[in-house]
PDB file of N, CA and C in Angstrom:
ATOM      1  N   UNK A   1      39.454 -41.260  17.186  1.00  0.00           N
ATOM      2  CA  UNK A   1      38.039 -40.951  17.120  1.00  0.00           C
ATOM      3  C   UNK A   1      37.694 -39.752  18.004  1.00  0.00           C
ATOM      4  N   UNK A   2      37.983 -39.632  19.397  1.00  0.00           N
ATOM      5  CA  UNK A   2      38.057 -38.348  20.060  1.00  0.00           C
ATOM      6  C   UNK A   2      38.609 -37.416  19.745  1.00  0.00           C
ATOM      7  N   UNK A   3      39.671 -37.443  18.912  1.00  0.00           N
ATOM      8  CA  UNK A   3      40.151 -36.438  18.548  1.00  0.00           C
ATOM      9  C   UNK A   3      39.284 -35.733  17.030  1.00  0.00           C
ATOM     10  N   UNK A   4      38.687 -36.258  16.413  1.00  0.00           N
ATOM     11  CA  UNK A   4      37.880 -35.986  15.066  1.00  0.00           C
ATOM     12  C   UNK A   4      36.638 -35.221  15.970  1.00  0.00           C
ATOM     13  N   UNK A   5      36.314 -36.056  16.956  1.00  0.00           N
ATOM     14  CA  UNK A   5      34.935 -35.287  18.033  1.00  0.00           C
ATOM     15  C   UNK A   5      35.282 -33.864  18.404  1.00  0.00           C
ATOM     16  N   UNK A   6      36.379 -33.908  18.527  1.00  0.00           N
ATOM     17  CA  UNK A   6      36.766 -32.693  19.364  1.00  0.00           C
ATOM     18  C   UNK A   6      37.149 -31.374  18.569  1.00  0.00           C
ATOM     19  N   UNK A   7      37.212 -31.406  17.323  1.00  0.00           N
ATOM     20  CA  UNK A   7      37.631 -30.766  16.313  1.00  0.00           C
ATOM     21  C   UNK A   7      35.754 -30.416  15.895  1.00  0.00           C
ATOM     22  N   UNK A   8      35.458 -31.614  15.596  1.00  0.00           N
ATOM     23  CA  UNK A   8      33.603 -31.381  15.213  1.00  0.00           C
ATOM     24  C   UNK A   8      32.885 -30.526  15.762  1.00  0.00           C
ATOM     25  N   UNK A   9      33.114 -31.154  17.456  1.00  0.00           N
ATOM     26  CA  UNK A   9      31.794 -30.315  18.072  1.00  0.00           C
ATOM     27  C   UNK A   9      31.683 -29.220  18.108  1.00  0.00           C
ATOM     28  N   UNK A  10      32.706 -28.127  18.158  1.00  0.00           N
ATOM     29  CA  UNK A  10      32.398 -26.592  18.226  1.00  0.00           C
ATOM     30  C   UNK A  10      31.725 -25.992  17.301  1.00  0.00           C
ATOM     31  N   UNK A  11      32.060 -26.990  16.034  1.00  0.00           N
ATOM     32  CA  UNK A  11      31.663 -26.225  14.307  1.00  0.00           C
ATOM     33  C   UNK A  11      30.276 -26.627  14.580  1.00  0.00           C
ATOM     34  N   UNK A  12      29.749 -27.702  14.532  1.00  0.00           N
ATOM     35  CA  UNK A  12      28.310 -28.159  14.916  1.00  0.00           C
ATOM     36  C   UNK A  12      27.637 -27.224  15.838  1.00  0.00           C
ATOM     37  N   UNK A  13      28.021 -26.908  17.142  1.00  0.00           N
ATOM     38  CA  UNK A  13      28.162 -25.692  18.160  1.00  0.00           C
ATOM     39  C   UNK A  13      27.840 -24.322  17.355  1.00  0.00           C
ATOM     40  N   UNK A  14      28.224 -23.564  16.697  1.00  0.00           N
ATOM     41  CA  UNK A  14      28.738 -22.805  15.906  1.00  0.00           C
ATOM     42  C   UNK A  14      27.179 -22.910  15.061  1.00  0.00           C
ATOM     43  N   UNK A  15      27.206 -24.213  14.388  1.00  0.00           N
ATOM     44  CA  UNK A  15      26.194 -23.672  13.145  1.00  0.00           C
ATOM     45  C   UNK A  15      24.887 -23.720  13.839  1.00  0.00           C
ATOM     46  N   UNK A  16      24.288 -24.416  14.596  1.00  0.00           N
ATOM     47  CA  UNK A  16      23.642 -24.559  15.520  1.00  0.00           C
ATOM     48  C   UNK A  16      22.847 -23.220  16.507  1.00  0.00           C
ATOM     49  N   UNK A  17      24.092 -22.720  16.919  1.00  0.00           N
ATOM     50  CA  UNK A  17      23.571 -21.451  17.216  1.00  0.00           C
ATOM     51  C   UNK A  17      23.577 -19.936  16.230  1.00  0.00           C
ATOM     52  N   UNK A  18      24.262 -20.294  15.023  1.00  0.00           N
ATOM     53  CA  UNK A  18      23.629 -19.477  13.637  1.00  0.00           C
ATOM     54  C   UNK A  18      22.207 -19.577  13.160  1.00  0.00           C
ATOM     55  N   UNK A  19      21.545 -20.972  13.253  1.00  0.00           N
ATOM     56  CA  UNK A  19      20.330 -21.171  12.855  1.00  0.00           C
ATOM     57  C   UNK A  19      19.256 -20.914  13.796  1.00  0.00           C
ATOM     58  N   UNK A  20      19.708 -20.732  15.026  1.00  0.00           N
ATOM     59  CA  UNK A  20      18.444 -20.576  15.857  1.00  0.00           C
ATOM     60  C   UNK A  20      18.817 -19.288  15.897  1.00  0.00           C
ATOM     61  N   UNK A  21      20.113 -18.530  16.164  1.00  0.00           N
ATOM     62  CA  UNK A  21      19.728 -16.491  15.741  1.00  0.00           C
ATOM     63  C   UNK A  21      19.563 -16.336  14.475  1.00  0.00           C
ATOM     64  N   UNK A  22      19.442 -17.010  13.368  1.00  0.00           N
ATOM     65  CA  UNK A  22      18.837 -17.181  11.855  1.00  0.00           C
ATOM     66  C   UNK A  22      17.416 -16.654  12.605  1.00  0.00           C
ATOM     67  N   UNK A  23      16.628 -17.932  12.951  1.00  0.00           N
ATOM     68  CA  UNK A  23      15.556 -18.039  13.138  1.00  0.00           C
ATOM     69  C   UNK A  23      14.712 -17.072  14.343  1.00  0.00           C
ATOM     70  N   UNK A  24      15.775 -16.557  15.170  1.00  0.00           N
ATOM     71  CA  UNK A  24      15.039 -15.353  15.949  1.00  0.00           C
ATOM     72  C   UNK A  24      14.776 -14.022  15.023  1.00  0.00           C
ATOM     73  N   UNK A  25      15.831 -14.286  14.141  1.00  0.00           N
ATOM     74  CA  UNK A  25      15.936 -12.697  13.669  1.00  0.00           C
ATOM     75  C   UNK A  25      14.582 -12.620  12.527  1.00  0.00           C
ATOM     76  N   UNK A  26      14.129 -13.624  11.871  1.00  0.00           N
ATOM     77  CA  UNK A  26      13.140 -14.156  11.044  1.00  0.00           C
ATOM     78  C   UNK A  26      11.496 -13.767  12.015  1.00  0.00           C
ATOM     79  N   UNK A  27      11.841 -14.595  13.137  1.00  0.00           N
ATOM     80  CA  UNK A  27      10.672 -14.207  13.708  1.00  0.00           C
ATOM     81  C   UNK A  27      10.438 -12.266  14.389  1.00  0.00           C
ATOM     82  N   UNK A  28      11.825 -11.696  14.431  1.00  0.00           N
ATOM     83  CA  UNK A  28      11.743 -10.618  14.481  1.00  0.00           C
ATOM     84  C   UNK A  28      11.194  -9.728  13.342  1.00  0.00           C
ATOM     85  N   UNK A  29      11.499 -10.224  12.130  1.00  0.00           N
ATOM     86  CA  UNK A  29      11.015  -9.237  11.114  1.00  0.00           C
ATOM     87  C   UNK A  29       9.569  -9.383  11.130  1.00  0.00           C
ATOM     88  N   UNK A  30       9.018 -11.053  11.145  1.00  0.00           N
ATOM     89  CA  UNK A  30       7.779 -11.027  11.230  1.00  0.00           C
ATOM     90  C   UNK A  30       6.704 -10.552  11.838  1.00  0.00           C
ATOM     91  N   UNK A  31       7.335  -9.997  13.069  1.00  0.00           N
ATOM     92  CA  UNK A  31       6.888  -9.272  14.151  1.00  0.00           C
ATOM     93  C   UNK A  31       6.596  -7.549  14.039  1.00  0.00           C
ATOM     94  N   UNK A  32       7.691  -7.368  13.343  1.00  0.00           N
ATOM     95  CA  UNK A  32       7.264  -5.927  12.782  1.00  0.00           C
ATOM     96  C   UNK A  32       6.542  -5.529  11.691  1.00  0.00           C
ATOM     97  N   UNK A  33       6.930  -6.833  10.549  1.00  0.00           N
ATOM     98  CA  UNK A  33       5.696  -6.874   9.673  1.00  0.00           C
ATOM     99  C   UNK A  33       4.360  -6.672  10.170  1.00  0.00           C
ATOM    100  N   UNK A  34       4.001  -7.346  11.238  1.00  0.00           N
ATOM    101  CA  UNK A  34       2.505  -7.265  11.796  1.00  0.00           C
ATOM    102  C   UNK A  34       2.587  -6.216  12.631  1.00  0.00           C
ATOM    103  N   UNK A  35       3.131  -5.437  13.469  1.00  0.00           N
ATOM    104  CA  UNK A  35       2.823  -4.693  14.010  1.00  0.00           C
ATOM    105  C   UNK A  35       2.246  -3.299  13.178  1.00  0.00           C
ATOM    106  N   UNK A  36       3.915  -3.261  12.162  1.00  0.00           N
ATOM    107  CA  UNK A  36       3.553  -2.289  10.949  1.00  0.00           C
ATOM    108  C   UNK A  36       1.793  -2.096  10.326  1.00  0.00           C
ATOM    109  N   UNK A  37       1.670  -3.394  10.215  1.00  0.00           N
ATOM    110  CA  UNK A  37       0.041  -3.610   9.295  1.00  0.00           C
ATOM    111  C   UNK A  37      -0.688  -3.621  10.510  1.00  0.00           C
ATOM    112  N   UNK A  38      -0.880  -3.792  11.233  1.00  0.00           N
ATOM    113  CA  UNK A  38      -1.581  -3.256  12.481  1.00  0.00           C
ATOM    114  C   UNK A  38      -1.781  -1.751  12.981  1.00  0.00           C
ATOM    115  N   UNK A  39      -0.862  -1.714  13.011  1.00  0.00           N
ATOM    116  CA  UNK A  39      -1.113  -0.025  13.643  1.00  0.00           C
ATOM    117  C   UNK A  39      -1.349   0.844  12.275  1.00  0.00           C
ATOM    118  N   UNK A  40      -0.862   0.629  10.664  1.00  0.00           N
ATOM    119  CA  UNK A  40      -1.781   1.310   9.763  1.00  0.00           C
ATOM    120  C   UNK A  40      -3.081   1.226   9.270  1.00  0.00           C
ATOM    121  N   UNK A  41      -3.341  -0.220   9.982  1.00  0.00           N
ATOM    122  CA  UNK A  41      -4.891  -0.449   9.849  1.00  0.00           C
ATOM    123  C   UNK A  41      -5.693   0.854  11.144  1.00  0.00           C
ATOM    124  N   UNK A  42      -5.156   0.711  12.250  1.00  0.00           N
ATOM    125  CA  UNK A  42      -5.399   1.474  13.244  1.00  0.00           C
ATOM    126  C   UNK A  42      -5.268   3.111  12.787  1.00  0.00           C
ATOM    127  N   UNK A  43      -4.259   3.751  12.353  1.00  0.00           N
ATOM    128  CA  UNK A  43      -3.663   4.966  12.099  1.00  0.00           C
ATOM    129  C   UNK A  43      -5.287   5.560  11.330  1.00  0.00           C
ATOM    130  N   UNK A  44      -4.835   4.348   9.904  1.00  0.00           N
ATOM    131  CA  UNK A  44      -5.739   4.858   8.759  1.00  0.00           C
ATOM    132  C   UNK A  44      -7.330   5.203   9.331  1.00  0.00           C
ATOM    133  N   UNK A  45      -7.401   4.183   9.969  1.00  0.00           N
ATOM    134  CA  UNK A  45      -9.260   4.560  10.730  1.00  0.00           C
ATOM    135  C   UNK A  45      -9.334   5.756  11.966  1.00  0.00           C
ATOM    136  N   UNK A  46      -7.953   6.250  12.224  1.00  0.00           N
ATOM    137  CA  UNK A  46      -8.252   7.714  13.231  1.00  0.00           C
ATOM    138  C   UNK A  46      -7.666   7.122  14.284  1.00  0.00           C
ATOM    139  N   UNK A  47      -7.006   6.095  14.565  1.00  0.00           N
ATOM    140  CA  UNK A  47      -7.356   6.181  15.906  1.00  0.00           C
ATOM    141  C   UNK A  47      -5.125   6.055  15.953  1.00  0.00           C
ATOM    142  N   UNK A  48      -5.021   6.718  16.007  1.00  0.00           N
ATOM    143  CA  UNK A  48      -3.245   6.868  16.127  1.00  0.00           C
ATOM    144  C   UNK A  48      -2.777   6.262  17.707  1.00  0.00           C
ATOM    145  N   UNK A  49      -3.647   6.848  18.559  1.00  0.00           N
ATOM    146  CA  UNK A  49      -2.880   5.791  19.595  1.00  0.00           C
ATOM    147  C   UNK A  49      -2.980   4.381  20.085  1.00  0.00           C
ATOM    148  N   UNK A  50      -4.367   3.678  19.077  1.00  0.00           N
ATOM    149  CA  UNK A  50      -4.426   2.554  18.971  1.00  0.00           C
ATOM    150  C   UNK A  50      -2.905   1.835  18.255  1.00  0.00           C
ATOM    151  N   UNK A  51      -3.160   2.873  17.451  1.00  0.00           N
ATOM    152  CA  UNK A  51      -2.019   2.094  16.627  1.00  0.00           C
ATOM    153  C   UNK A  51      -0.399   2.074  17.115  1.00  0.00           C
ATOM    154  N   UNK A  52      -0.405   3.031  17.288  1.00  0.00           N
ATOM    155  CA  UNK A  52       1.242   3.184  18.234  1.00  0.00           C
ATOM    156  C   UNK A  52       1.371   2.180  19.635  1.00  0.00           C
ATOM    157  N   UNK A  53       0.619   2.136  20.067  1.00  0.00           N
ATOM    158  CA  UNK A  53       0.324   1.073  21.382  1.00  0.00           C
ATOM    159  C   UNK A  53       0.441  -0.677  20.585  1.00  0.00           C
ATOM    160  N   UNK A  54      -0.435  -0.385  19.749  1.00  0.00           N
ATOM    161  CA  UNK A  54      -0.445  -1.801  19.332  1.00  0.00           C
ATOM    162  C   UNK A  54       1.295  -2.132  18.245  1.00  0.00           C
ATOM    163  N   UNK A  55       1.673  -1.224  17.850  1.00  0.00           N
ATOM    164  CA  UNK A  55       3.064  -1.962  17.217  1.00  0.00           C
ATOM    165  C   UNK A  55       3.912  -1.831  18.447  1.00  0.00           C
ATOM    166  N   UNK A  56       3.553  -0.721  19.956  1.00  0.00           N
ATOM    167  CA  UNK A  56       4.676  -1.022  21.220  1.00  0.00           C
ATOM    168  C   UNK A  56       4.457  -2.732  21.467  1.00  0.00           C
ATOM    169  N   UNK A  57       3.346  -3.079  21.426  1.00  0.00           N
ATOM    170  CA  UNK A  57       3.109  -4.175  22.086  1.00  0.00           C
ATOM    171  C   UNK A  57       3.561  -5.501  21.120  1.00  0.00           C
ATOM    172  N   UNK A  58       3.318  -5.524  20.222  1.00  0.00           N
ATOM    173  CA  UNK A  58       3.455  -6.511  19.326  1.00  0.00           C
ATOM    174  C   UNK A  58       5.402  -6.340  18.602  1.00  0.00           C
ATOM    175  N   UNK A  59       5.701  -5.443  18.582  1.00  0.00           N
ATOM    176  CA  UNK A  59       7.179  -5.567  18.812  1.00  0.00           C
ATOM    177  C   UNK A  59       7.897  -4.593  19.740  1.00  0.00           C
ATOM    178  N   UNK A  60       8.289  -4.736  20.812  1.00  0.00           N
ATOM    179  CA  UNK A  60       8.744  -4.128  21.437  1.00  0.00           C
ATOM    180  C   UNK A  60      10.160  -3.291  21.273  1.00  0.00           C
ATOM    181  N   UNK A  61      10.106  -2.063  21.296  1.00  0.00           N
ATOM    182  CA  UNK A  61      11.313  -1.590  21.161  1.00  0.00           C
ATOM    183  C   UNK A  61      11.695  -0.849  19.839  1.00  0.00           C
ATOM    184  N   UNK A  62      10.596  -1.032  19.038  1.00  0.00           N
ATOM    185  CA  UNK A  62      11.006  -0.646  17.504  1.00  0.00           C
ATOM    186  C   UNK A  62      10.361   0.650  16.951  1.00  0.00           C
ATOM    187  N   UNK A  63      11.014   1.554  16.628  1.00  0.00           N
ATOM    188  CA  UNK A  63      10.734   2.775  16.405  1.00  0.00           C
ATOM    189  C   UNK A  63       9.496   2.513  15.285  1.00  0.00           C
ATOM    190  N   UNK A  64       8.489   3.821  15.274  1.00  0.00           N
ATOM    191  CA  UNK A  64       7.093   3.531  13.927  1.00  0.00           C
ATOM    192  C   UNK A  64       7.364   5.174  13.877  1.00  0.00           C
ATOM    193  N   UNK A  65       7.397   5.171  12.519  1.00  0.00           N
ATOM    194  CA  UNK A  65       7.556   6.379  11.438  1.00  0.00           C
ATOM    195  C   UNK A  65       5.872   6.221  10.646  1.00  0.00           C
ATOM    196  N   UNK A  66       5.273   6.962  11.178  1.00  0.00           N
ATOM    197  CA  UNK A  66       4.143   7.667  10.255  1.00  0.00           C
ATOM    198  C   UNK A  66       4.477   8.521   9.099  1.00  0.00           C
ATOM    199  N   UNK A  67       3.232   8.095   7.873  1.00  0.00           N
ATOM    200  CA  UNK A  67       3.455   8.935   6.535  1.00  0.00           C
ATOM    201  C   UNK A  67       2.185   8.895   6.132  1.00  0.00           C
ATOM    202  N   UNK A  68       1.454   9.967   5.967  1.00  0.00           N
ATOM    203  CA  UNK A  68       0.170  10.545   5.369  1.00  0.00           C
ATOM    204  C   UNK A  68       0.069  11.028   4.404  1.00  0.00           C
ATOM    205  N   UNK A  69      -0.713  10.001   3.422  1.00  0.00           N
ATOM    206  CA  UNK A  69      -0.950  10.976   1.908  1.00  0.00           C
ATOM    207  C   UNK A  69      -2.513  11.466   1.710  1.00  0.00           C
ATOM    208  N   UNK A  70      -2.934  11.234   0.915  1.00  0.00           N
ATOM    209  CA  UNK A  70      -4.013  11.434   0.507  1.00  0.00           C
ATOM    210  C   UNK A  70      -4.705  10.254   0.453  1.00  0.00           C
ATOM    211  N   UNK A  71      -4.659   9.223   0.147  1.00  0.00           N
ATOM    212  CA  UNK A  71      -5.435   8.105   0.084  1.00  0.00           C
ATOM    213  C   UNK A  71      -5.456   7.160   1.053  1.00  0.00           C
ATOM    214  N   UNK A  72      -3.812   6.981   1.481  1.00  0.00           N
ATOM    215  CA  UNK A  72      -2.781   6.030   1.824  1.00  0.00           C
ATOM    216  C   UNK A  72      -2.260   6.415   3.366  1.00  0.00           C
ATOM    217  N   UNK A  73      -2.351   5.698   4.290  1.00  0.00           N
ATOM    218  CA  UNK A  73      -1.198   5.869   5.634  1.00  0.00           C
ATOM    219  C   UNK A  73      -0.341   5.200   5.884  1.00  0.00           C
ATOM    220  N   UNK A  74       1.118   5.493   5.663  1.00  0.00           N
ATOM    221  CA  UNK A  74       1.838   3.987   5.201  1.00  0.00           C
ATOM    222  C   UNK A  74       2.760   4.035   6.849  1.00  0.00           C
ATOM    223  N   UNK A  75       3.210   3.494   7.045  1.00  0.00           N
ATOM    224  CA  UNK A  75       3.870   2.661   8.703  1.00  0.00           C
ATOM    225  C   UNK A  75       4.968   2.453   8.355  1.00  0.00           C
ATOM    226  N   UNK A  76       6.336   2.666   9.043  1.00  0.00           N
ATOM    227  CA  UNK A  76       7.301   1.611   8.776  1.00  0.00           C
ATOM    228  C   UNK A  76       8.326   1.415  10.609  1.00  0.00           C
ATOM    229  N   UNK A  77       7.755   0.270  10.761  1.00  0.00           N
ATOM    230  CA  UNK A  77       8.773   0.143  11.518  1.00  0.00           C
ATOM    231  C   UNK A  77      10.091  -0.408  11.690  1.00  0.00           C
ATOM    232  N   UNK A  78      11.074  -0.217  12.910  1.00  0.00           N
ATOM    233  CA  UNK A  78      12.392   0.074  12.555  1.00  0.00           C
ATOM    234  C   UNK A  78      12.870  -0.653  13.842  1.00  0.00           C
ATOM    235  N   UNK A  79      13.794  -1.531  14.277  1.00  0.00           N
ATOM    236  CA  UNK A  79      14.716  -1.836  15.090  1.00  0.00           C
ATOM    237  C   UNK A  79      16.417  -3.036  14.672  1.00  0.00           C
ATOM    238  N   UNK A  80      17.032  -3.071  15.471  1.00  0.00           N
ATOM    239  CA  UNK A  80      18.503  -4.318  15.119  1.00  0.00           C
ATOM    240  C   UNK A  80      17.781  -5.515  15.669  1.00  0.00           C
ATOM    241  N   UNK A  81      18.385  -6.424  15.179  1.00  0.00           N
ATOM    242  CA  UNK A  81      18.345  -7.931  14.958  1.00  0.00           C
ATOM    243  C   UNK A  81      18.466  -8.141  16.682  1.00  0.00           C
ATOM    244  N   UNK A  82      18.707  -9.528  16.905  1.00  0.00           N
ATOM    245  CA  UNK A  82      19.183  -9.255  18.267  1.00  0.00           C
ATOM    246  C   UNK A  82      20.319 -10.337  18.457  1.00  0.00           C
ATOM    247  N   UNK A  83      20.987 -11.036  19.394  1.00  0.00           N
ATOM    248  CA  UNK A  83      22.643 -11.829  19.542  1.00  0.00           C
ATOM    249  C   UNK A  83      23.284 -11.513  18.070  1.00  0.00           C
ATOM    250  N   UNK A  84      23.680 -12.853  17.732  1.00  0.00           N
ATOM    251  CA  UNK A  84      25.057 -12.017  16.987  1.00  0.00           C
ATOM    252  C   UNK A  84      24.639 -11.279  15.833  1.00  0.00           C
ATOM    253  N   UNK A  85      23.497 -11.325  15.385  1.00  0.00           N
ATOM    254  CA  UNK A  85      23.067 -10.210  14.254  1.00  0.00           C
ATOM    255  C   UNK A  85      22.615  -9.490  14.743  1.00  0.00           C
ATOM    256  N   UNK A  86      23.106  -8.800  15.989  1.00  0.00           N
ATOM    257  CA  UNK A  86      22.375  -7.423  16.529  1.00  0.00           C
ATOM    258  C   UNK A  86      22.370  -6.155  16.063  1.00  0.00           C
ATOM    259  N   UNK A  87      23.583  -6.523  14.797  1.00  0.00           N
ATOM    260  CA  UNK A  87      23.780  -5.045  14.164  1.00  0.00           C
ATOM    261  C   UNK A  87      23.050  -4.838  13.075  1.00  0.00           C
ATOM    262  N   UNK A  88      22.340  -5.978  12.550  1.00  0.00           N
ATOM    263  CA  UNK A  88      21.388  -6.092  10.992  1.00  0.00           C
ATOM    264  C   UNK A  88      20.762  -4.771  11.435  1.00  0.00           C
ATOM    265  N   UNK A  89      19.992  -4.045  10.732  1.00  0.00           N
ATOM    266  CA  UNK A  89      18.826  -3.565  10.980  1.00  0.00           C
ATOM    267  C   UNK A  89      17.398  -4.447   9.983  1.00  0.00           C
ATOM    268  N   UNK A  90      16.208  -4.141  10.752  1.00  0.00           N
ATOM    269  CA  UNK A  90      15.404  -5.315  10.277  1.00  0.00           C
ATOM    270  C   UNK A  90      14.158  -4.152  10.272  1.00  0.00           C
ATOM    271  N   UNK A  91      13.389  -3.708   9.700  1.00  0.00           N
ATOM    272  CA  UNK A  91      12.419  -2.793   8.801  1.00  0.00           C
ATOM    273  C   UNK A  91      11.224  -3.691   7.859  1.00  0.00           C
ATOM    274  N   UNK A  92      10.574  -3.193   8.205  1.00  0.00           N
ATOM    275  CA  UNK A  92       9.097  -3.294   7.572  1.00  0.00           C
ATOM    276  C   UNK A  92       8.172  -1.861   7.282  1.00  0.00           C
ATOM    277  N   UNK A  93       7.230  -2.253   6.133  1.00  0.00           N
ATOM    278  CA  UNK A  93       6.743  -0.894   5.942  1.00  0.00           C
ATOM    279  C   UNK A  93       4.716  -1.821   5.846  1.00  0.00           C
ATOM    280  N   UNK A  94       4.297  -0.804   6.119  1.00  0.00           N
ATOM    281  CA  UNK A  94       2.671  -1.500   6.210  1.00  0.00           C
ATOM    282  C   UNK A  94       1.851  -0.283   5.561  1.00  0.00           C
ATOM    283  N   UNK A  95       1.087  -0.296   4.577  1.00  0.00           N
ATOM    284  CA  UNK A  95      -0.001   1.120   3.809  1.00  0.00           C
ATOM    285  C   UNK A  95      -1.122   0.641   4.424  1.00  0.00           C
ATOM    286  N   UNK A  96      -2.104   1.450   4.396  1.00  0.00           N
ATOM    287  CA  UNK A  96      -3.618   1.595   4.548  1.00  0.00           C
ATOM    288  C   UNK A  96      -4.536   2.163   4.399  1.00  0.00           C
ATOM    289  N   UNK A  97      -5.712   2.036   3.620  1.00  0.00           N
ATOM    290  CA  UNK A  97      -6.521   3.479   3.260  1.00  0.00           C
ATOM    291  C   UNK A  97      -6.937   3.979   4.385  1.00  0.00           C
ATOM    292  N   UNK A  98      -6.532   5.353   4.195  1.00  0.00           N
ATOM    293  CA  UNK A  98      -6.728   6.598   4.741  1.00  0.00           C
ATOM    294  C   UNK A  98      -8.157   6.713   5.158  1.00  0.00           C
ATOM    295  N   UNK A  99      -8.768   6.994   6.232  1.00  0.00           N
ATOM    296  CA  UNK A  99     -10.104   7.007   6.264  1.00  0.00           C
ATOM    297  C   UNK A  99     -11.134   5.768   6.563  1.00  0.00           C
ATOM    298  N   UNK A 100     -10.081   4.725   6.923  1.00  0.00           N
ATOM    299  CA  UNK A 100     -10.725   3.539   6.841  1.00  0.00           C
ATOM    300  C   UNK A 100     -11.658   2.966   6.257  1.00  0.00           C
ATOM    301  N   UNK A 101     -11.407   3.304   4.654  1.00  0.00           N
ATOM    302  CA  UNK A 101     -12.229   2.756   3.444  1.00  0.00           C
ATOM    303  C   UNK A 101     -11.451   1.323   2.678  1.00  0.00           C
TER     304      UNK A 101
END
């Protein structure tokens, strides 16, 4: 019986800490999702350093690429996963009318 335990626990170990960096990396995208739609809500109404401040703050660390059209101010931000999916890259993109209409 100890010996079946002892063979188990690492794999259990193992999946265990897949699902909770599953689940960080999940709450990471979600994080840039909102920052993204945040700071193009911000961008689009004029105010650009609202918006750059507010995706520093709401995800830390993640690069924001501005794009200006004519109607549209679209956002995308950019950073890696973090423990063992640190190499994913994890991206979001956020639009907003231009002009804050």
């Amino acid at each position: 019986m100890s010996v079946e335990f002892a063979v188990v626990l690492p794999v259990v170990a193992l999946v265990l800490t897949s699902l909770v960096a599953a689940v960080v990396v999940v709450d990471g995208l979600g994080r840039l999702q909102l920052a993204a739609s945040t700071a193009a809500r911000a961008i689009g109404r004029g105010d650009d350093d609202a918006g750059r401040s507010a995706a520093e703050g709401i995800a830390p660390g993640a690069s924001v690429t501005v794009s200006r059209g004519t109607e549209f101010v679209c956002v995308d931000t950019e950073r890696n996963g973090t423990g063992p999916f640190a190499l994913v890259p994890l991206r979001a993109t956020a639009c907003a009318a231009a002009g804050g209409t």
